[in-house]
N, C-alpha and C. Protein backbone atom coordinates (compact mmCIF):
# COMPACT_ATOMS: atom_id res chain seq x y z
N UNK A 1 139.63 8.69 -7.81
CA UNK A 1 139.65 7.39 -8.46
C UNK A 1 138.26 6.77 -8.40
N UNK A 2 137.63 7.29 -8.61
CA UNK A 2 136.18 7.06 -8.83
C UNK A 2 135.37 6.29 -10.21
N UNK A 3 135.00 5.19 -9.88
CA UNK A 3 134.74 3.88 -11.60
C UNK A 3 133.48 4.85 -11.57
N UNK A 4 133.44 5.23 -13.35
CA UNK A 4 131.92 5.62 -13.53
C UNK A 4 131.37 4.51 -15.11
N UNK A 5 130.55 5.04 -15.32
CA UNK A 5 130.06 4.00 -16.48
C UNK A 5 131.31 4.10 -17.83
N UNK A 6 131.68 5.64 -18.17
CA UNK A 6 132.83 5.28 -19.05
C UNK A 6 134.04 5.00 -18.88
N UNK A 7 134.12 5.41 -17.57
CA UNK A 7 135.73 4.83 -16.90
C UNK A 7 135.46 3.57 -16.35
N UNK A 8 135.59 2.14 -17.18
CA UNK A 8 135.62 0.81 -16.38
C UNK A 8 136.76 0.19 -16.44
N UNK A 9 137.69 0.50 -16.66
CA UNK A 9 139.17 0.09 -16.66
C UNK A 9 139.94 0.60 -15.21
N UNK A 10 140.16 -0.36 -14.49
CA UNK A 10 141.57 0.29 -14.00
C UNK A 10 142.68 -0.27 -13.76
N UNK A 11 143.48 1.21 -14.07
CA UNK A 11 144.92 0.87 -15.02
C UNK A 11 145.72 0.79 -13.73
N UNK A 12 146.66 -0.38 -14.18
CA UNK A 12 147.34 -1.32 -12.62
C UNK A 12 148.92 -0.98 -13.48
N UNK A 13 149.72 -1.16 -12.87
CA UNK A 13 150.90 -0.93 -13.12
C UNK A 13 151.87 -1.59 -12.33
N UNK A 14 152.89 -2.33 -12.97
CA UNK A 14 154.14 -3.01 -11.81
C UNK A 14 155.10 -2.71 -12.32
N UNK A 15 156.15 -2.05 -11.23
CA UNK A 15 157.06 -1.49 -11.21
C UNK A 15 158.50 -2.76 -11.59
N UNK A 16 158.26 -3.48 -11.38
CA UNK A 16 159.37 -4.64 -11.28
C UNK A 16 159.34 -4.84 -12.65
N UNK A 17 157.96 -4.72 -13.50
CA UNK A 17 158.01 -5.92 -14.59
C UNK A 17 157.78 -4.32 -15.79
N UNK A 18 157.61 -3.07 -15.14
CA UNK A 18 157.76 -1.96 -15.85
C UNK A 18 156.56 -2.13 -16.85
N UNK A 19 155.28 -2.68 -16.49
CA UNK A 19 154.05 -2.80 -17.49
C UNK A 19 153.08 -2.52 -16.97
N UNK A 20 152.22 -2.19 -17.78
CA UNK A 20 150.66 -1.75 -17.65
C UNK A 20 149.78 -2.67 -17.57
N UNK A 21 148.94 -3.02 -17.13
CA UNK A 21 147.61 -4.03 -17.24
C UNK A 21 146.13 -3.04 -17.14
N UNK A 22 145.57 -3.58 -18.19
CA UNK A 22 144.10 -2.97 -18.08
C UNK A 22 143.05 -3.83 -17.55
N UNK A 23 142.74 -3.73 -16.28
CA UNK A 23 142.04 -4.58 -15.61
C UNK A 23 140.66 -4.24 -15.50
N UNK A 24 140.14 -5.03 -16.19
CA UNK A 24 138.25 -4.73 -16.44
C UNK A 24 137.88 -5.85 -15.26
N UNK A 25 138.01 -5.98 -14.24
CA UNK A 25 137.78 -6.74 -13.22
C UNK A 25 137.66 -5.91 -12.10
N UNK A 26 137.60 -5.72 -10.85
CA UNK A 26 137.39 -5.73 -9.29
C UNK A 26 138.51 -6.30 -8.12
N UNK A 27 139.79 -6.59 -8.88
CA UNK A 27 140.57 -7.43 -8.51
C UNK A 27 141.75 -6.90 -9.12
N UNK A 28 142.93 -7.52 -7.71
CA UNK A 28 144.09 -7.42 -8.55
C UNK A 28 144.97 -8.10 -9.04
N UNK A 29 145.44 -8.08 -9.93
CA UNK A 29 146.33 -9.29 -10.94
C UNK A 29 147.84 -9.72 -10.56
N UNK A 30 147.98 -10.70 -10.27
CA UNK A 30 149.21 -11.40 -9.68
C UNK A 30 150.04 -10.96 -11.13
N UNK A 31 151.20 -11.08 -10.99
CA UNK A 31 151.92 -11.26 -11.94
C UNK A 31 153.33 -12.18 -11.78
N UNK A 32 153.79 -12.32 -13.04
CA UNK A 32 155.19 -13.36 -12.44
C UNK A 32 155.73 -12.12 -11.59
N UNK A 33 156.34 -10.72 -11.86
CA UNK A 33 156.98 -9.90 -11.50
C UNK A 33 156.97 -9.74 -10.01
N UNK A 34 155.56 -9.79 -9.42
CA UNK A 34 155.46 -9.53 -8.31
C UNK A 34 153.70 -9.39 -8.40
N UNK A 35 153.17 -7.77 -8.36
CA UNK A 35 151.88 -7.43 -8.64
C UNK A 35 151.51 -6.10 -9.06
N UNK A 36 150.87 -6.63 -9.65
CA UNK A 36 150.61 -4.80 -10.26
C UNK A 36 149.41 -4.49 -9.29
N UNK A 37 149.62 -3.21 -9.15
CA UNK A 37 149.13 -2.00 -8.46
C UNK A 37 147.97 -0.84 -8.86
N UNK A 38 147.07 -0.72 -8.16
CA UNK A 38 146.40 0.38 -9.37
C UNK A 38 146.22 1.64 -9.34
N UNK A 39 146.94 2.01 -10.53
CA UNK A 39 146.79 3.77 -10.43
C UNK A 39 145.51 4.35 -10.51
N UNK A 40 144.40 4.04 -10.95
CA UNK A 40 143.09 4.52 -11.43
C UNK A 40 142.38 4.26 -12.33
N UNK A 41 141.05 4.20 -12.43
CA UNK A 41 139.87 4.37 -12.86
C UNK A 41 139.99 5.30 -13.85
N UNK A 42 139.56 4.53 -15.52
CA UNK A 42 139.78 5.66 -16.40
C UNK A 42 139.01 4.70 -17.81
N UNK A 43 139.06 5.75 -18.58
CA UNK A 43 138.25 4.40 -20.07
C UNK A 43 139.69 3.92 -20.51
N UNK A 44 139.36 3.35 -21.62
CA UNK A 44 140.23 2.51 -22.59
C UNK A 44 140.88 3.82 -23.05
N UNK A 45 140.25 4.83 -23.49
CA UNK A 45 141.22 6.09 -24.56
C UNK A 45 141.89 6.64 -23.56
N UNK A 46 141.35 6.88 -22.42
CA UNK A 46 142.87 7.64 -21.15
C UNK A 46 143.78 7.09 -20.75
N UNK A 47 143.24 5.26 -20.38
CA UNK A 47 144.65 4.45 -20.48
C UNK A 47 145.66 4.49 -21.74
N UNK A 48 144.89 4.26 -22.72
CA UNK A 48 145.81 4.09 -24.07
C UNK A 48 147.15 5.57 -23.93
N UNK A 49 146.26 6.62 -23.92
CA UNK A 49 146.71 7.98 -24.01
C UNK A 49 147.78 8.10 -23.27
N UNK A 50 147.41 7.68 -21.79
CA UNK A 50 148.73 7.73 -20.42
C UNK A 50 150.00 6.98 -21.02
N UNK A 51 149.85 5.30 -21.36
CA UNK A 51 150.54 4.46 -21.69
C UNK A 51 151.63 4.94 -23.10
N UNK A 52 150.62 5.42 -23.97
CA UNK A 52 151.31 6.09 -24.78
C UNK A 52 152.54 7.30 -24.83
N UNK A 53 151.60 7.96 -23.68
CA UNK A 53 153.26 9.03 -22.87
C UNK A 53 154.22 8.49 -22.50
N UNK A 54 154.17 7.79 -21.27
CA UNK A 54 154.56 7.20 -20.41
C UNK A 54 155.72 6.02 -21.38
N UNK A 55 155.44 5.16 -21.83
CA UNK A 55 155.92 4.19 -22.04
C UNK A 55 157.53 4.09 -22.64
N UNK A 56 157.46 5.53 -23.84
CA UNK A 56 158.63 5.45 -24.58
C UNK A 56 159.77 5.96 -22.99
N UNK A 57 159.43 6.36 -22.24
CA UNK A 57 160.39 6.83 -21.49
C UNK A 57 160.71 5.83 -20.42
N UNK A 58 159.98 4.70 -20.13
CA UNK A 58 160.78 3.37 -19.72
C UNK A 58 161.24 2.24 -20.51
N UNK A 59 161.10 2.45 -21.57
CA UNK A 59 161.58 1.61 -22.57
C UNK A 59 163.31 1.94 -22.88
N UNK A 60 163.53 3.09 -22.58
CA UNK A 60 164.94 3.77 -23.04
C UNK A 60 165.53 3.70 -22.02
N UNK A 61 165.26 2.90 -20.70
CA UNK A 61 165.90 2.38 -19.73
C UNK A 61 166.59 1.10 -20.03
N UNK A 62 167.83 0.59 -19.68
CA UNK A 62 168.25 0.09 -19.86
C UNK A 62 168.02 -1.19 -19.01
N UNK A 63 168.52 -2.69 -19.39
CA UNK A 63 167.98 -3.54 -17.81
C UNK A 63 168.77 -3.68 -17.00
N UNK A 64 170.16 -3.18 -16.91
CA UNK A 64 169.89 -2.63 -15.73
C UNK A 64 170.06 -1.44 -14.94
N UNK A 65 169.29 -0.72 -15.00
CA UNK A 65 169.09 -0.10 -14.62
C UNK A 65 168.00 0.10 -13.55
N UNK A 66 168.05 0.82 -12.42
CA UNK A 66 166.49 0.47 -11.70
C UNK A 66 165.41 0.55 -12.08
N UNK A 67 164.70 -0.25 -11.61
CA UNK A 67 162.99 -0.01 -11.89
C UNK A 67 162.35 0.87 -11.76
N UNK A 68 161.18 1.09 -12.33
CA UNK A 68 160.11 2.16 -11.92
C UNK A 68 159.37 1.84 -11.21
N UNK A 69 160.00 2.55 -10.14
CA UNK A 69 158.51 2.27 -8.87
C UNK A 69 157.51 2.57 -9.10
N UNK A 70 156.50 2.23 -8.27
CA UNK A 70 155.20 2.52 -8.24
C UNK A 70 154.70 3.82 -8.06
N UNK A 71 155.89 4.16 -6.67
CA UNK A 71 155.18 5.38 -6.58
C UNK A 71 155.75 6.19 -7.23
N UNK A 72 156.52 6.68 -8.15
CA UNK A 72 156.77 7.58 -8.74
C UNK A 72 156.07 7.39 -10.91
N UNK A 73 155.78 6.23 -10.65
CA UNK A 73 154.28 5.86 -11.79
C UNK A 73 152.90 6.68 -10.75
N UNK A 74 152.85 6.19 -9.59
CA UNK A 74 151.08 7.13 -8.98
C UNK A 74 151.38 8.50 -9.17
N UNK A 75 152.43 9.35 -9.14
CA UNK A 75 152.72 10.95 -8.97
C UNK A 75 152.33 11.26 -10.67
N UNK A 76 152.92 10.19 -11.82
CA UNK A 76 152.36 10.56 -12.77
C UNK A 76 151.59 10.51 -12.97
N UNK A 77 150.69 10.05 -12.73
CA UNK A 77 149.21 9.49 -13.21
C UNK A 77 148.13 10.54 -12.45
N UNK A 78 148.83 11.31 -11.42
CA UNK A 78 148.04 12.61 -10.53
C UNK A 78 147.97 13.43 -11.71
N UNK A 79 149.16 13.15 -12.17
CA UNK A 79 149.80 14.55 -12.68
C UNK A 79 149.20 14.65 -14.05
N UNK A 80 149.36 13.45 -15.04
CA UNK A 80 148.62 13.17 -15.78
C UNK A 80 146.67 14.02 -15.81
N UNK A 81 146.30 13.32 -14.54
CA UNK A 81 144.80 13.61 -14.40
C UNK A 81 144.78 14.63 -14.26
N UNK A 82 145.40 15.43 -13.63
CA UNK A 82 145.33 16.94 -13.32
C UNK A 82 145.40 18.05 -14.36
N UNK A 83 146.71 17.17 -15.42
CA UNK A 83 146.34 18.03 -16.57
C UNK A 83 145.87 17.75 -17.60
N UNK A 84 144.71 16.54 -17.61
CA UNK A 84 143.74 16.27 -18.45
C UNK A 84 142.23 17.00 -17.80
N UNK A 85 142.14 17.60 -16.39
CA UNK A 85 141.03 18.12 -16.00
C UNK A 85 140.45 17.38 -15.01
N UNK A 86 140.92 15.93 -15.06
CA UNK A 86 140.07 14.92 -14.14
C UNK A 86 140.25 15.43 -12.68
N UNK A 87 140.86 16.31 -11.89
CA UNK A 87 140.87 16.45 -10.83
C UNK A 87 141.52 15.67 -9.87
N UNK A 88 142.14 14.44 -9.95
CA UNK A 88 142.59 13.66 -9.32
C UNK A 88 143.91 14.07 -8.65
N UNK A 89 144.17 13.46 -7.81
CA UNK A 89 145.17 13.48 -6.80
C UNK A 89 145.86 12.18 -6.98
């Protein structure tokens, strides 16, 4: 999870409120939900890209149904990086 000059985003995620935030800040963002969390350091096109996977398959959750935790959003986002090349864990 390493910020470099093209990765200045990092992508925060809350499990309660099931959303993404792209945080171009140093900080982390309160939310009504609770708080989002951050999965990693990445540009605008790898967030978009992740979010774009990712998204249709919590949307087809129902409310109620449980949330998406966090940590099983961080296992994707390994998993994600790993098979985009980034090496991440």
């Amino acid at each position: 999870m390493e910020r470099l000059e093209k990765r200045k985003i990092m992508l925060e995620y809350s499990g309660k409120g099931r959303q993404f935030h792209y945080n171009m800040g140093d900080y982390p963002i309160p939310d009504i939900h609770g708080c989002y969390l951050p999965l990693g350091w990445c540009s605008i096109e790898e967030a978009d890209f992740f979010c774009t996977i990712v998204q249709p398959f919590m949307t087809q959750r129902s409310i109620d149904t449980p949330i998406v935790p966090f940590e099983v959003m961080k296992e994707a986002w390994g998993k994600y990086c790993r098979f985009v090349g980034r090496g991440e864990k």
